[in-house]
C-alpha atoms as a PDB file:
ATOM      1  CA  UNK A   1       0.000   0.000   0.000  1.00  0.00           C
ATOM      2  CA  UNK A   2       1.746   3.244  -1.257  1.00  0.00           C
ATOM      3  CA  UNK A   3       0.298   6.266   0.210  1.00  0.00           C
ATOM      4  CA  UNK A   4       2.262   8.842  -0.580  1.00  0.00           C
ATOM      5  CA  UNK A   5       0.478  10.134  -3.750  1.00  0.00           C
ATOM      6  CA  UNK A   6      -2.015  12.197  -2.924  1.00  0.00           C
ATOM      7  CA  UNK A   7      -4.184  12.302  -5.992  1.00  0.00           C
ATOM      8  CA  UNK A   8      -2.456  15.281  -6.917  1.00  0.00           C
ATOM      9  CA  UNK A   9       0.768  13.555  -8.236  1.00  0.00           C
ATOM     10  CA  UNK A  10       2.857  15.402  -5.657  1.00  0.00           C
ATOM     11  CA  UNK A  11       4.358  13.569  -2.959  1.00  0.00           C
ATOM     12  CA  UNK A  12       4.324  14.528   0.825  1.00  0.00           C
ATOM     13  CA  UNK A  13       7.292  13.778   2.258  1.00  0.00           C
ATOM     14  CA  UNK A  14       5.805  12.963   5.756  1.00  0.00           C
ATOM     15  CA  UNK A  15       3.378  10.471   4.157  1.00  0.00           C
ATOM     16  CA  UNK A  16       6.544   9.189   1.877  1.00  0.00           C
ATOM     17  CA  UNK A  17       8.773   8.954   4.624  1.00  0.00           C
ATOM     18  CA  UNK A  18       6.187   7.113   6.788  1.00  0.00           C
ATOM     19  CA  UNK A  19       5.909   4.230   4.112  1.00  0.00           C
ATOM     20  CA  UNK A  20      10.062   4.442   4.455  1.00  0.00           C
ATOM     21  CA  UNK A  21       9.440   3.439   8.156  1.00  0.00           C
ATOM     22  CA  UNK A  22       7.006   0.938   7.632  1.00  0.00           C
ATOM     23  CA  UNK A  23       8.993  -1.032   5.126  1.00  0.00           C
ATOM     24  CA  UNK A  24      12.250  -1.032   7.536  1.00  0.00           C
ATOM     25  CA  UNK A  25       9.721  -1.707  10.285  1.00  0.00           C
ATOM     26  CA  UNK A  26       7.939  -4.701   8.724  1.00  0.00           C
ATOM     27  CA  UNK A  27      11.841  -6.458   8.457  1.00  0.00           C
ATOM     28  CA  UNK A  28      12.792  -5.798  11.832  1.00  0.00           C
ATOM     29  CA  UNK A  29       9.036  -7.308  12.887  1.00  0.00           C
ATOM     30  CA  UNK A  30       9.912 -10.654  10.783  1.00  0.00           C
ATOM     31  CA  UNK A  31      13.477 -10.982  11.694  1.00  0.00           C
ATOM     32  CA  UNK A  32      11.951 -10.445  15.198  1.00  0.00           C
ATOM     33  CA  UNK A  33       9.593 -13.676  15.263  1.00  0.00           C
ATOM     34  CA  UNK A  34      12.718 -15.428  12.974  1.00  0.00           C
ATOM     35  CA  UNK A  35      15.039 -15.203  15.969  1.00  0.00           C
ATOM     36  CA  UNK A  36      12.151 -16.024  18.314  1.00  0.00           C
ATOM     37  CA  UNK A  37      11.391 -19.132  16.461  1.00  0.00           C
ATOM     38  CA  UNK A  38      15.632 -20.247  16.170  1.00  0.00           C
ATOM     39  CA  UNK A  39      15.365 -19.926  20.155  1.00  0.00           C
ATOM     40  CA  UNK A  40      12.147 -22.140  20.193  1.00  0.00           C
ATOM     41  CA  UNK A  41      13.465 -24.811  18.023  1.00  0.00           C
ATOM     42  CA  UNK A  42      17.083 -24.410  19.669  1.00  0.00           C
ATOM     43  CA  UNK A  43      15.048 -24.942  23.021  1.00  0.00           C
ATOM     44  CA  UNK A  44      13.473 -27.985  21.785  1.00  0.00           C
ATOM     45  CA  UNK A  45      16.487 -29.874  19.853  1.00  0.00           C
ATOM     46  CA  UNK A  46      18.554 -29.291  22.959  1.00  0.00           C
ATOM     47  CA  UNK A  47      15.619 -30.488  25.366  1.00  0.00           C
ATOM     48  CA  UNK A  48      15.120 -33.379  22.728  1.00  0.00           C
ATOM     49  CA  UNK A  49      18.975 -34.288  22.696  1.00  0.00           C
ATOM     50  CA  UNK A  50      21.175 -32.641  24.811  1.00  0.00           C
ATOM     51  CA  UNK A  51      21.366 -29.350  25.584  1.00  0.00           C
ATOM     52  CA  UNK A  52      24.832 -28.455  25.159  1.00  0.00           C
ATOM     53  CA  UNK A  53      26.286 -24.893  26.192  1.00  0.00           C
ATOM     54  CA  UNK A  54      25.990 -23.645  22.411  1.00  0.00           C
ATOM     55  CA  UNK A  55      22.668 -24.808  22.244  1.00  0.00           C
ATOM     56  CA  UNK A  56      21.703 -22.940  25.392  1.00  0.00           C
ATOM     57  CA  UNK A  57      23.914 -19.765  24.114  1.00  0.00           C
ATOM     58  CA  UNK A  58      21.778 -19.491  20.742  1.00  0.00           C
ATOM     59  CA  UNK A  59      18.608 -20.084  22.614  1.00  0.00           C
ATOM     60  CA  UNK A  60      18.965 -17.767  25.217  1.00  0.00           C
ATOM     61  CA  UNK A  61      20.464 -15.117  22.676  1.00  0.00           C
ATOM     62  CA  UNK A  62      18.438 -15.248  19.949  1.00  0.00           C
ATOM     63  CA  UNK A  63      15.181 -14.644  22.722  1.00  0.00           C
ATOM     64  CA  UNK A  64      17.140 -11.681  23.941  1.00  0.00           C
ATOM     65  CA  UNK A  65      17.982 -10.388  20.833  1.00  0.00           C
ATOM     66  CA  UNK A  66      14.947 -11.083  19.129  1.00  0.00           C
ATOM     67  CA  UNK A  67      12.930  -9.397  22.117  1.00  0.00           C
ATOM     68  CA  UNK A  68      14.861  -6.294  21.471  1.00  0.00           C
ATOM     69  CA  UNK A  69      14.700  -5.722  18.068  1.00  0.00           C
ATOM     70  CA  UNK A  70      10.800  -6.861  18.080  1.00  0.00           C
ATOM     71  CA  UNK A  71       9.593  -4.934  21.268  1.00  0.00           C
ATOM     72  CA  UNK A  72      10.158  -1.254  19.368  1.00  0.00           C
ATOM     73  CA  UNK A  73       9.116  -3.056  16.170  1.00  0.00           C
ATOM     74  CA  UNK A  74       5.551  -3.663  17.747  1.00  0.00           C
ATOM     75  CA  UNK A  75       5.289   0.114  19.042  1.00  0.00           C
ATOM     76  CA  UNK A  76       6.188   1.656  15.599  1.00  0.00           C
ATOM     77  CA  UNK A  77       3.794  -0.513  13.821  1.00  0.00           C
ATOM     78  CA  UNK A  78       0.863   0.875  16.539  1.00  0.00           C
ATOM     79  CA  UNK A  79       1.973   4.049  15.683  1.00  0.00           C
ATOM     80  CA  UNK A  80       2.059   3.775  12.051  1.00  0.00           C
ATOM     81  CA  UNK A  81      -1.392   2.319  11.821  1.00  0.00           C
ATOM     82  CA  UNK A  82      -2.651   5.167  14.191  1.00  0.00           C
ATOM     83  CA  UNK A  83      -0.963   7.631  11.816  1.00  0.00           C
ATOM     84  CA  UNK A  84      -2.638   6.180   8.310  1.00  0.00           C
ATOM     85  CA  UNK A  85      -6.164   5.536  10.235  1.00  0.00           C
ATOM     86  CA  UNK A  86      -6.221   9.430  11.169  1.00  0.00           C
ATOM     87  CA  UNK A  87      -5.246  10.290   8.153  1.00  0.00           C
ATOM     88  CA  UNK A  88      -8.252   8.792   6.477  1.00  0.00           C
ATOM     89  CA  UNK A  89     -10.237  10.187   8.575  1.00  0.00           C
ATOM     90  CA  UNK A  90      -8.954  13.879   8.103  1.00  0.00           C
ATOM     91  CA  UNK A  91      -8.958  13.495   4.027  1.00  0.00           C
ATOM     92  CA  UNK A  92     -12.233  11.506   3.862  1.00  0.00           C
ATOM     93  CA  UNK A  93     -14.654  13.120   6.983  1.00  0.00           C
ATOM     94  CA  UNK A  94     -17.847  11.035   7.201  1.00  0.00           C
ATOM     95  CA  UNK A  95     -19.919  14.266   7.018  1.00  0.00           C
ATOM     96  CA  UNK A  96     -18.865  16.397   4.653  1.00  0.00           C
ATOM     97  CA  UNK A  97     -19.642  20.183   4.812  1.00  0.00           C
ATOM     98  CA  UNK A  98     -22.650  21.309   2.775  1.00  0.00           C
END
């Protein structure tokens, strides 16, 4: 979803810088839940097996790691959705003036 034409084939630069944002923020969000999911199936091998110190090292890393990168990932998306959702609202107003 490109948003930042405005029908007037001008571009704003909030609008285009937003969609900037959004892309960089949609990558950290998936390699977020990646390194969540290498600490899950780390977990599991190990507990399956035996959980060796590398094994324990990648789980425990890739959770904190992953936590970090996706925690701030989860608040920009919020505020990116609150951002386009106002915007709708300001350029389409469900009662227009008469």
């Amino acid at each position: 979803m490109n948003s930042a034409h405005t029908g007037h084939d001008t571009v704003d630069p909030v609008v285009a810088r937003r969609d900037r944002i959004d892309r960089l923020n949609r990558v950290a969000s998936r390699v977020g839940y990646g390194l969540y999911a290498v600490s899950v199936v780390s977990f599991f091998v190990g507990l399956w097996t035996s959980l060796t110190a590398p094994m324990h090292f990648v789980s425990g890393a890739s959770l904190v790691v992953g936590s970090i990168i996706l925690a701030p990932s989860i608040v920009i998306t919020y505020g990116i959705r609150a951002a386009r959702r106002e915007e709708q609202t300001n350029t389409n107003p469900k009662d227009p003036p008469t």
